[in-house]
N, C-alpha and C. Protein backbone atom coordinates (compact mmCIF):
# COMPACT_ATOMS: atom_id res chain seq x y z
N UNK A 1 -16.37 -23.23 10.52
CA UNK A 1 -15.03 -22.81 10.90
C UNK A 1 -14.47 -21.81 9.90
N UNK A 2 -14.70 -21.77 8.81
CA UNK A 2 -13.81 -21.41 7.32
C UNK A 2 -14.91 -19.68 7.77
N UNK A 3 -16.06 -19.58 8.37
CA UNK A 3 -16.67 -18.36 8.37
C UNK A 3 -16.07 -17.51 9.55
N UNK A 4 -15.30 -18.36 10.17
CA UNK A 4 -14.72 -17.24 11.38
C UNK A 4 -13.18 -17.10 11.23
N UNK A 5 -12.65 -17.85 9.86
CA UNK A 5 -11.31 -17.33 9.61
C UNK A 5 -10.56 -16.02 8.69
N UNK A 6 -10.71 -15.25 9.10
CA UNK A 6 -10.09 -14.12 8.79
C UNK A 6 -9.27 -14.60 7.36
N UNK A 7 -8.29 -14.96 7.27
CA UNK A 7 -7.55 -15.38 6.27
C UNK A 7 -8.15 -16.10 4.93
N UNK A 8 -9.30 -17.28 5.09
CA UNK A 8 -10.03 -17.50 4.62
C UNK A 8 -10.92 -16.56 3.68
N UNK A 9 -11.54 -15.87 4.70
CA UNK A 9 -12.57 -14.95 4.20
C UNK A 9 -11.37 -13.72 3.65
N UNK A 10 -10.52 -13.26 3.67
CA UNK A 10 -9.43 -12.56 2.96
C UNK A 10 -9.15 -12.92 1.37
N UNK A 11 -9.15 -14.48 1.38
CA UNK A 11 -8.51 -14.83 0.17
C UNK A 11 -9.88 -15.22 -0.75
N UNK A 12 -11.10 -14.73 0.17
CA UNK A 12 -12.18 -15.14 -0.95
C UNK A 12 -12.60 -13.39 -1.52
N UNK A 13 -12.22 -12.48 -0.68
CA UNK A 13 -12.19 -11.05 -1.34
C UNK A 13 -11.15 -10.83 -2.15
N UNK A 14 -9.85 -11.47 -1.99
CA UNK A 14 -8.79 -11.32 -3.26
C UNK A 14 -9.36 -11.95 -4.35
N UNK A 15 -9.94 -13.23 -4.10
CA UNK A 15 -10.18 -13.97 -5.16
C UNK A 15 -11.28 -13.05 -6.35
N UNK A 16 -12.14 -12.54 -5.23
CA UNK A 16 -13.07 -11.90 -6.09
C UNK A 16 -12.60 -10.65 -6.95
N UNK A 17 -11.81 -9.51 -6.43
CA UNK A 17 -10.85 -8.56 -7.03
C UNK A 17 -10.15 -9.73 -8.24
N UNK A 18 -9.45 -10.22 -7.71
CA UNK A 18 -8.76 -10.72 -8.84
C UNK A 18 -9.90 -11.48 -10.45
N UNK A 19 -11.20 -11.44 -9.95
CA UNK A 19 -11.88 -12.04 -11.29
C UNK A 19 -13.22 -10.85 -11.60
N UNK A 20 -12.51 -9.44 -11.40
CA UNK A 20 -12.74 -8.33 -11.31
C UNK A 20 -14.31 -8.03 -10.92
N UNK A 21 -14.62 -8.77 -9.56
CA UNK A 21 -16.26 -8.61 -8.95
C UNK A 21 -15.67 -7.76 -7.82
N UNK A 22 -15.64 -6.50 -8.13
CA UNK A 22 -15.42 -5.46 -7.34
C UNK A 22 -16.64 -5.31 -6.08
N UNK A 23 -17.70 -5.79 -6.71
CA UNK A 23 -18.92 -5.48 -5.63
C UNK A 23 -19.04 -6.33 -4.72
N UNK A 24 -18.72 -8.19 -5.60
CA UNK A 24 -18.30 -8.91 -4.57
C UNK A 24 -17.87 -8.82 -3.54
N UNK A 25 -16.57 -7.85 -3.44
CA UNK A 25 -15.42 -8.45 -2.53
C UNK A 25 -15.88 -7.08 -1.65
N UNK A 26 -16.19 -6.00 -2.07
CA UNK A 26 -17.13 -5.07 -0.97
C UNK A 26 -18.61 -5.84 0.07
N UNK A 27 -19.16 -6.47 -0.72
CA UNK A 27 -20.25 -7.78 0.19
C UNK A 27 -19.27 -8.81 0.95
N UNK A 28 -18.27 -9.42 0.60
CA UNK A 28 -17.72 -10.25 1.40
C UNK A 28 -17.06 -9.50 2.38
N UNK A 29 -16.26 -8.23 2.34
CA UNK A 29 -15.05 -7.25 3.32
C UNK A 29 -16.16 -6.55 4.22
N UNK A 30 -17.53 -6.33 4.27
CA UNK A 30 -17.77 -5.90 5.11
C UNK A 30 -18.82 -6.19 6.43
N UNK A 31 -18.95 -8.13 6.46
CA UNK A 31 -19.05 -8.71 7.63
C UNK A 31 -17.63 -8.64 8.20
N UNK A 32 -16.36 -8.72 7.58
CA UNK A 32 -15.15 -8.60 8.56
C UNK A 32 -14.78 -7.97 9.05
N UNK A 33 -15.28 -6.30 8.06
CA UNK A 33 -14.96 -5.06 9.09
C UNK A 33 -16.21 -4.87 10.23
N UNK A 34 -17.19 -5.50 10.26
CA UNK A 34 -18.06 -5.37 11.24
C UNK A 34 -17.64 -5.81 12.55
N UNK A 35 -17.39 -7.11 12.06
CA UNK A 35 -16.98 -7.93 13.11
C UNK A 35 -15.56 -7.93 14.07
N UNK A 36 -14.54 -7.68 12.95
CA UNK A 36 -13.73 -7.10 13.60
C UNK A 36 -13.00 -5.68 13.92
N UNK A 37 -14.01 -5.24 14.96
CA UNK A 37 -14.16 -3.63 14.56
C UNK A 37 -12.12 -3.09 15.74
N UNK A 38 -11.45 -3.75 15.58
CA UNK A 38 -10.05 -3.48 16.41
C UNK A 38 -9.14 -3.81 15.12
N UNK A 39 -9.43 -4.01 13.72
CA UNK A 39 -8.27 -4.62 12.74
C UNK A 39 -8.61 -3.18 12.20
N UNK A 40 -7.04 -2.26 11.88
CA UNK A 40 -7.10 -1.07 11.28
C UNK A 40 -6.70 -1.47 9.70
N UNK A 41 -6.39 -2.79 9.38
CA UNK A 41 -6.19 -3.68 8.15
C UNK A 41 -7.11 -3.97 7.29
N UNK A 42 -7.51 -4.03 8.00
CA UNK A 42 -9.42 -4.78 7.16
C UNK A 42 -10.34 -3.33 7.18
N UNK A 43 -10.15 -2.60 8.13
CA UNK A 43 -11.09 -1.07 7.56
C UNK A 43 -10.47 -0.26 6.64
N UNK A 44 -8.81 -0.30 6.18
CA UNK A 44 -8.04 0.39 5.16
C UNK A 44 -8.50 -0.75 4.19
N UNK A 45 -8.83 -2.21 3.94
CA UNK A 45 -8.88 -3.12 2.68
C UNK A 45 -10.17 -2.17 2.63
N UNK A 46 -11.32 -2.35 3.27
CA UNK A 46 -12.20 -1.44 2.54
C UNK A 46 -12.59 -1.09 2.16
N UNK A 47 -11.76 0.53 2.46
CA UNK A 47 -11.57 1.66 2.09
C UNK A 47 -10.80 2.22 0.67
N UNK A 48 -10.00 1.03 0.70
CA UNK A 48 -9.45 0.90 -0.84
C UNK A 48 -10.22 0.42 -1.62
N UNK A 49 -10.60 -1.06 -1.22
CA UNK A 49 -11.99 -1.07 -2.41
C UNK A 49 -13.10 -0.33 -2.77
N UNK A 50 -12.91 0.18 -1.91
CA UNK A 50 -14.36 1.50 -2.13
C UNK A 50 -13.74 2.61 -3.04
N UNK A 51 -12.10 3.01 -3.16
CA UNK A 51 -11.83 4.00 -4.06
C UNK A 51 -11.28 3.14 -5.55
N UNK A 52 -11.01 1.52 -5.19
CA UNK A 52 -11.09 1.48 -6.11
C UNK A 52 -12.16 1.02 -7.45
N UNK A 53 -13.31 1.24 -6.92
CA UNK A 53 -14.73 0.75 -7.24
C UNK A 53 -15.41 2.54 -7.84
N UNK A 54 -15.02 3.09 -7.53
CA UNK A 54 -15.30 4.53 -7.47
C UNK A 54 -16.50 5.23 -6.71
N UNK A 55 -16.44 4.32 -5.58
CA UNK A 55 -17.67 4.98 -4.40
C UNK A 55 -17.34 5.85 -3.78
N UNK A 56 -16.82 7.17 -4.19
CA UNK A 56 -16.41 7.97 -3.37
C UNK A 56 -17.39 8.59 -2.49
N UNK A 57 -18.47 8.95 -2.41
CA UNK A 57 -19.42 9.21 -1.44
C UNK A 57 -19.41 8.36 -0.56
N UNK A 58 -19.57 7.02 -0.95
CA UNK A 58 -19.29 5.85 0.15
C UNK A 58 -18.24 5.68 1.27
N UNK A 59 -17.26 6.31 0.37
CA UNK A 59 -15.68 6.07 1.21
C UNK A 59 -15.52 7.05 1.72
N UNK A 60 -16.03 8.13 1.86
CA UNK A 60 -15.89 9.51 2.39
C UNK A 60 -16.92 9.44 3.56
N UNK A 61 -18.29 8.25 3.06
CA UNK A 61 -18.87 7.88 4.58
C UNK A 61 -18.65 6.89 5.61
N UNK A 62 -17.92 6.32 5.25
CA UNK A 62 -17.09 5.13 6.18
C UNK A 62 -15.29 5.83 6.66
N UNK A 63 -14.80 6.26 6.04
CA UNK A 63 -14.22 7.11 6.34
C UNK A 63 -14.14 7.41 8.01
N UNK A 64 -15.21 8.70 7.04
CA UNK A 64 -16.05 9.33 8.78
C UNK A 64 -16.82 8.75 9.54
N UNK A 65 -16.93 7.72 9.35
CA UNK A 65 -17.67 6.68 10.17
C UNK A 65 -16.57 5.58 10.99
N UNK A 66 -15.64 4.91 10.52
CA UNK A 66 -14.65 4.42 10.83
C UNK A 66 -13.51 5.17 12.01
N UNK A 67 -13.34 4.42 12.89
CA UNK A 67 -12.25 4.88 14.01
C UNK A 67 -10.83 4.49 13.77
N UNK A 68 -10.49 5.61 12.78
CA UNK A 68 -8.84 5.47 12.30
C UNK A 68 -8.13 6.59 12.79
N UNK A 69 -6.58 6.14 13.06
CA UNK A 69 -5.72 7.15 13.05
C UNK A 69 -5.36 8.11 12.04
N UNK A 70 -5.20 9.03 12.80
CA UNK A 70 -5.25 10.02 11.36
C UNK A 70 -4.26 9.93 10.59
N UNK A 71 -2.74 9.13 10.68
CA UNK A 71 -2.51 8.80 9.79
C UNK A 71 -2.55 7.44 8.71
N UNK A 72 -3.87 6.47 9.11
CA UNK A 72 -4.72 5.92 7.82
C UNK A 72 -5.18 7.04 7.44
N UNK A 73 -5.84 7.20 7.66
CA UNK A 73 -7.03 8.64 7.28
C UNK A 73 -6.20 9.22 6.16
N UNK A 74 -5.21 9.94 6.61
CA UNK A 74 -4.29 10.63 5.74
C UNK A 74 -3.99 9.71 4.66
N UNK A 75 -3.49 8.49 4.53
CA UNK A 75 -3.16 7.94 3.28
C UNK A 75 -4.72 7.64 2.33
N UNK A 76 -5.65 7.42 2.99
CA UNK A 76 -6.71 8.03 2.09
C UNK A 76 -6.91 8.52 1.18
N UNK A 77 -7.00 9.88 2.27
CA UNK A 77 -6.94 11.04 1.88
C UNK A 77 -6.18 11.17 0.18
N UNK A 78 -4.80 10.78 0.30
CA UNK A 78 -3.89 10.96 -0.57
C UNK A 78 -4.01 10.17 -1.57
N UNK A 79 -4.57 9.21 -1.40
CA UNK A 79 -5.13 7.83 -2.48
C UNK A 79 -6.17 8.94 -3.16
N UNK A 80 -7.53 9.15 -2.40
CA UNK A 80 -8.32 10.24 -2.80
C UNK A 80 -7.78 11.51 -4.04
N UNK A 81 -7.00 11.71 -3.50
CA UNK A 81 -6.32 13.28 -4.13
C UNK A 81 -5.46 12.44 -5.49
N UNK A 82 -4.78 11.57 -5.14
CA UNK A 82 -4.35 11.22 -6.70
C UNK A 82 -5.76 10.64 -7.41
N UNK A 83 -6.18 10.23 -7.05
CA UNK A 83 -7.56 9.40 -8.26
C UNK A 83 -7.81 10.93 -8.22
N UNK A 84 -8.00 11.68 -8.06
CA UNK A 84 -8.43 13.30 -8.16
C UNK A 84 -7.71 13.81 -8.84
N UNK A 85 -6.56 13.36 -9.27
CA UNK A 85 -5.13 14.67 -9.92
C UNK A 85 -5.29 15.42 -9.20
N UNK A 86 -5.22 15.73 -8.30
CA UNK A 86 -4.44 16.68 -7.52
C UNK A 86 -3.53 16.32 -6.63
N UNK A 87 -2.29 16.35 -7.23
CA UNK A 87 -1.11 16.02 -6.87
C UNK A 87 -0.30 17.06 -5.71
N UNK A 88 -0.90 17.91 -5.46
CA UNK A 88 -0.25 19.39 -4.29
C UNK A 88 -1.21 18.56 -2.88
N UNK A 89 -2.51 18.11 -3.27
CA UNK A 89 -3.35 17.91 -1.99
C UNK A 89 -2.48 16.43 -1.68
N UNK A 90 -2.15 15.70 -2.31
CA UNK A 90 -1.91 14.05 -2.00
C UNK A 90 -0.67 13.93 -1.68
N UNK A 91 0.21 15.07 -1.92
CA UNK A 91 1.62 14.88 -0.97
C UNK A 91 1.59 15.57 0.09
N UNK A 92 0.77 16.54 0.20
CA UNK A 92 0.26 17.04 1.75
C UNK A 92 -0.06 16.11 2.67
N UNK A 93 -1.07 15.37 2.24
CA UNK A 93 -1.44 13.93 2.74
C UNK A 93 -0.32 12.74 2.98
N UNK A 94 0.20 12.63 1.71
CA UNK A 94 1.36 11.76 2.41
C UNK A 94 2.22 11.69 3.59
N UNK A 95 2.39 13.04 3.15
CA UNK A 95 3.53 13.71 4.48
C UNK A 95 3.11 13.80 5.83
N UNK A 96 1.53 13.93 6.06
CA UNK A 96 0.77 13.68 6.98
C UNK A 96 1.03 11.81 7.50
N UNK A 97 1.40 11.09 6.68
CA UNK A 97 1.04 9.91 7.18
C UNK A 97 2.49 9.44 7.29
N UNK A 98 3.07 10.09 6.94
CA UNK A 98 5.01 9.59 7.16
C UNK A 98 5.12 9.46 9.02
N UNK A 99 5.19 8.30 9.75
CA UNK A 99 5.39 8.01 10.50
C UNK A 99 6.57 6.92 10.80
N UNK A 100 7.52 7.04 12.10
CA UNK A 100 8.67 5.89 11.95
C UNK A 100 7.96 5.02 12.24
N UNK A 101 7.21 4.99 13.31
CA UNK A 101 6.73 3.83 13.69
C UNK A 101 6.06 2.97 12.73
N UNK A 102 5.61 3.19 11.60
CA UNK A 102 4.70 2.70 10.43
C UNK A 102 5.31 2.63 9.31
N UNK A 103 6.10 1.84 8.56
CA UNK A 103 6.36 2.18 7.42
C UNK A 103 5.56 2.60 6.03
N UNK A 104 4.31 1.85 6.42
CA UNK A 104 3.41 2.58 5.29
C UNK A 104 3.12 3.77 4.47
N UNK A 105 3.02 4.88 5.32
CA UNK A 105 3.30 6.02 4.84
C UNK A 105 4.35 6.56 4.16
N UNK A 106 5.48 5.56 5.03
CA UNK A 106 7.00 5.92 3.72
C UNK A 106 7.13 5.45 2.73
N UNK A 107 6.70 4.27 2.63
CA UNK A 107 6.39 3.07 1.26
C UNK A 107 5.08 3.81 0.46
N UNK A 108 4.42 4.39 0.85
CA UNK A 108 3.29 5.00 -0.60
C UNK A 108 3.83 6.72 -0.47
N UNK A 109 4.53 7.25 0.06
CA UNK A 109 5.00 8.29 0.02
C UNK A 109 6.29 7.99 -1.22
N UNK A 110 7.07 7.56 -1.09
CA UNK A 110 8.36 7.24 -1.88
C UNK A 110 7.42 6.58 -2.93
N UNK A 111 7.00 6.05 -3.39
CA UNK A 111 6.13 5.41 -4.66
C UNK A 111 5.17 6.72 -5.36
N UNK A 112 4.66 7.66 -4.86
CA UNK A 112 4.34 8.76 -5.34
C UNK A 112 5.35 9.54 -5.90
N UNK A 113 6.57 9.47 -5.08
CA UNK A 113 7.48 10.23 -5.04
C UNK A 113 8.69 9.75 -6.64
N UNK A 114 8.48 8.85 -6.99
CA UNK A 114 8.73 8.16 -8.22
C UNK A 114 8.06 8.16 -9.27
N UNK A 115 6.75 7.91 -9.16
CA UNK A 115 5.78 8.56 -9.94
C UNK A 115 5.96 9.71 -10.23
N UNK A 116 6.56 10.68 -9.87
CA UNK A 116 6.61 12.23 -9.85
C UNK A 116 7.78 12.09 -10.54
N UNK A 117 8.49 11.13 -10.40
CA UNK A 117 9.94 11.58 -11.57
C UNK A 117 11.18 11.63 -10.18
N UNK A 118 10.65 12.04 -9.13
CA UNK A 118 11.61 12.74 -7.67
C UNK A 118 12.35 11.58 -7.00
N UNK A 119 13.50 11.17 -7.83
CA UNK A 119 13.95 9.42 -7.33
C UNK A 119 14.68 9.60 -6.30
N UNK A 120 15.57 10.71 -6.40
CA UNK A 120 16.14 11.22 -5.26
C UNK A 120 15.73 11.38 -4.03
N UNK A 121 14.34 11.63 -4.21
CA UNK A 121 14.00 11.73 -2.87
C UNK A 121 13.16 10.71 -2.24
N UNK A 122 12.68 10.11 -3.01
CA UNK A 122 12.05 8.58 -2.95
C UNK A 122 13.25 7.34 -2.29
N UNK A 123 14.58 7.91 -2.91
CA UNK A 123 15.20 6.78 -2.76
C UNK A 123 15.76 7.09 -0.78
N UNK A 124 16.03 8.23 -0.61
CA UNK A 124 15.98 8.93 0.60
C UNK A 124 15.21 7.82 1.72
N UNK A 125 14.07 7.97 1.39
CA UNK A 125 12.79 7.39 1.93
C UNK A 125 12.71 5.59 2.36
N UNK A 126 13.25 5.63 1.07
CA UNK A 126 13.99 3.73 0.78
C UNK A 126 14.66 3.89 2.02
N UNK A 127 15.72 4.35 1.97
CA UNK A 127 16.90 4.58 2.72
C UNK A 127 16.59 4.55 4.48
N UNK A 128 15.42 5.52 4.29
CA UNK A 128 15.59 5.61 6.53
C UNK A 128 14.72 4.28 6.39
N UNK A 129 14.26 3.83 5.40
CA UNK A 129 13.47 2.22 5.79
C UNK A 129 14.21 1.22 6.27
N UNK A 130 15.19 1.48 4.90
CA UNK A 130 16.10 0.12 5.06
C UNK A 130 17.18 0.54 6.08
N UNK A 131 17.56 1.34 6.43
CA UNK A 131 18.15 1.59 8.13
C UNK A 131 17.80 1.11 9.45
N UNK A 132 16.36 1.17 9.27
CA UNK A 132 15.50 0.53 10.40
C UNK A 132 15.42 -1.22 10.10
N UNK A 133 14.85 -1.29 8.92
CA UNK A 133 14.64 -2.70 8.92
C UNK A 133 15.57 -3.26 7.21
N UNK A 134 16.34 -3.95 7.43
CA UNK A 134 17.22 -3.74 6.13
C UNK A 134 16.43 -4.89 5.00
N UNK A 135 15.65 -5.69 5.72
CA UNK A 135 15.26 -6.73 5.02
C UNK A 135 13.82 -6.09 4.66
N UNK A 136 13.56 -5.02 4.45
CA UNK A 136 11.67 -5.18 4.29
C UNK A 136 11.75 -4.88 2.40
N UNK A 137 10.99 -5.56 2.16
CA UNK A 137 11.24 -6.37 0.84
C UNK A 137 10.38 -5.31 0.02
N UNK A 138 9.70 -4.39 0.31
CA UNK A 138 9.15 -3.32 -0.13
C UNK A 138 9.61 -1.91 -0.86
N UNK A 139 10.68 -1.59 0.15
CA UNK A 139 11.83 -0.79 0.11
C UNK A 139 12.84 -1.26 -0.94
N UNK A 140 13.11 -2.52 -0.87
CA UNK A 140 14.36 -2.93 -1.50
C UNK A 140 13.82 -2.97 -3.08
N UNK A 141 12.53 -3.69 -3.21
CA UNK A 141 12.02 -3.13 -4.72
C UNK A 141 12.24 -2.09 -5.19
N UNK A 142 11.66 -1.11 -4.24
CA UNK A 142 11.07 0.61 -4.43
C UNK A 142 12.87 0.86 -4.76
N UNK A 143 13.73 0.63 -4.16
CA UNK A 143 14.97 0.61 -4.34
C UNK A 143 15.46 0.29 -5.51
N UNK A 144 15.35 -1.08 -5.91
CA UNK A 144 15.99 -1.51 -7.33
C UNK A 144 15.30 -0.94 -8.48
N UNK A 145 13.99 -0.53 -8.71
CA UNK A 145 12.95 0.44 -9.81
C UNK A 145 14.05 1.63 -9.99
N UNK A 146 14.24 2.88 -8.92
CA UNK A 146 14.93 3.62 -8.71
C UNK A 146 16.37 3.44 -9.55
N UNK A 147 17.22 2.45 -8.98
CA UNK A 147 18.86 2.15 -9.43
C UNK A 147 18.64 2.10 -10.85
N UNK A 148 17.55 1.00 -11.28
CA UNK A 148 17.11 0.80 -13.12
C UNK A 148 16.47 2.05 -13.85
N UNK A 149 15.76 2.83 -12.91
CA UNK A 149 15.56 4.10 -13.55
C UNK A 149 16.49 5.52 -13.70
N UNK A 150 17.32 5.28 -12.35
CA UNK A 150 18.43 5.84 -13.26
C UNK A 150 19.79 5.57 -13.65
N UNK A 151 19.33 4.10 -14.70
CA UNK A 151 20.49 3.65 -15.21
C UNK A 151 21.42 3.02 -14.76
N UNK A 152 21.03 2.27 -13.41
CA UNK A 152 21.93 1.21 -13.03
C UNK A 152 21.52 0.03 -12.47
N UNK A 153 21.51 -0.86 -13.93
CA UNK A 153 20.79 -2.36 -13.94
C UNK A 153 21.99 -3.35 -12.63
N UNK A 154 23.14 -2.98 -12.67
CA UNK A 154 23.42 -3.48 -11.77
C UNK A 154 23.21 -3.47 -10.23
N UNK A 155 23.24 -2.25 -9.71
CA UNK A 155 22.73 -1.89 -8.60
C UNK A 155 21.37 -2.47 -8.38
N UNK A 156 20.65 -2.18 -9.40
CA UNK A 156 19.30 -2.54 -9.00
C UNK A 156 18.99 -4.57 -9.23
N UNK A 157 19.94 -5.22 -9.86
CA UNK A 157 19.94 -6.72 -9.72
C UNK A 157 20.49 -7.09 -8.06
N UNK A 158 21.52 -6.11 -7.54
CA UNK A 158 21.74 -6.34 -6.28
C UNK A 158 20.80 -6.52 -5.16
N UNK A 159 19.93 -5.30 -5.72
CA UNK A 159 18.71 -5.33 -4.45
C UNK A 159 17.94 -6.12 -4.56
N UNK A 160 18.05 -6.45 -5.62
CA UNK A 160 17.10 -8.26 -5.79
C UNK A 160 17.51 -9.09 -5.29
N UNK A 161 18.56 -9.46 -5.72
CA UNK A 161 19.52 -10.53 -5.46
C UNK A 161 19.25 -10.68 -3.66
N UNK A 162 19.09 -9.34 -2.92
CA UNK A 162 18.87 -9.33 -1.29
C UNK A 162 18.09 -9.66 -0.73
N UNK A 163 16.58 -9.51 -1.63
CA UNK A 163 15.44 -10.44 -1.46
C UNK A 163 15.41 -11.89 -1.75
N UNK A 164 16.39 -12.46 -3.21
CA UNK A 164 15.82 -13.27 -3.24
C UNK A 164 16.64 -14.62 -2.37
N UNK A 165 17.94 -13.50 -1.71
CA UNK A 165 18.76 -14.44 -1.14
C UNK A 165 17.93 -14.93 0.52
N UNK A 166 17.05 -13.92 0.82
CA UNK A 166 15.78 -14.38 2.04
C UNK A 166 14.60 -15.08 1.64
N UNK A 167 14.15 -15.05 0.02
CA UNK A 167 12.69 -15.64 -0.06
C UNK A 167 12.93 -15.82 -1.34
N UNK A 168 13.46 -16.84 -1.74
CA UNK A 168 14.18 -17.24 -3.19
C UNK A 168 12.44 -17.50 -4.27
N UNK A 169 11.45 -17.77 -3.55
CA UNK A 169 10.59 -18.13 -4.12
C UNK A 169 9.52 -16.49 -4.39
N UNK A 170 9.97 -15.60 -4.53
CA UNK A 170 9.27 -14.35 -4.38
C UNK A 170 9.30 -14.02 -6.28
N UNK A 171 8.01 -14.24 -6.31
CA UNK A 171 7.61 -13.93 -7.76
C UNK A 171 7.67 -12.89 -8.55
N UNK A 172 7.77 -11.42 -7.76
CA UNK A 172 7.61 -10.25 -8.71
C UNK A 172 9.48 -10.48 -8.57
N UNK A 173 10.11 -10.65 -7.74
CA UNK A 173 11.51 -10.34 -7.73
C UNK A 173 11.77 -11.22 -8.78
N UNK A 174 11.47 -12.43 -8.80
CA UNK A 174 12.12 -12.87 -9.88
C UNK A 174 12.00 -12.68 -11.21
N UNK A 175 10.78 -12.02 -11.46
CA UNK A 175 10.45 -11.34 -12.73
C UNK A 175 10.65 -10.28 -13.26
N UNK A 176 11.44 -9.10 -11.99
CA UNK A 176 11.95 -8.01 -11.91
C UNK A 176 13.70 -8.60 -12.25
């Protein structure tokens, strides 16, 4: 039973990342992407482990081998281009993957976009998130980093305070 549970077999590839058997958790993630060839979740887990393992030949052949929308593809891509420093190709890419329907692309777009120093426009990004969905607990981080980075510990205890008043037990918030 435990071999046909998705979740199961999930938390034995975290487990392995987390006790840094990178190769492991590439042998365990890819009977799941076989098997479940309709989860665009489990072919992006991956695809990340593959860039973060440094198989880039690998990931550039599953990639192109894999049936993704082009905007996974695109956040790739842009994952690709920063482990690359090249920071002109990976916001091209981002911007490629900025979709409403998806928040993903706005959540690693605005996190680049902070990385870059550009809070203003990161926080923008926060912003049409938390318009759509006011509770997504992603945003509201990416949010409070922002308020503390530029200098307002209060603002940014608020946006905590919003998470932790929905999921009081949420560990990075409370350590943030």
């Amino acid at each position: 039973q435990f071999r046909q549970d998705v979740d199961f077999q999930l938390f034995n590839v975290s487990q392995a990342v987390a006790q840094g058997e990178g190769e492991r958790a590439l042998e365990l993630m890819a009977p799941l992407v076989a098997v479940n060839t309709a989860n665009e979740d489990l072919k992006m887990v991956e695809l990340m482990l593959l860039l973060s393992q440094g198989k880039i030949k690998q990931l550039e052949q599953r990639l192109e081998a894999l049936d993704l929308p082009e905007r996974n593809q695109a956040l790739v891509r842009a994952r690709l281009a920063l482990r690359n420093g090249n920071l002109e190709a990976a916001e091209t890419f981002f911007l490629k993957a900025v979709d409403a329907k998806d928040f993903y692309g706005y959540l690693d777009y605005a996190r680049f976009l902070v990385e870059q120093g550009r809070t203003e426009e990161a926080s923008s990004r926060y912003q049409d998130i938390l318009r759509q969905e006011p509770e997504n607990v992603v945003a509201l981080q990416g949010q409070s980093i922002i308020y503390e980075l530029n200098g307002d510990p209060e603002a940014a205890a608020q946006e905590l305070k919003k998470i932790l008043s929905r999921n009081p037990e949420d560990a990075y918030t409370m350590t943030r």
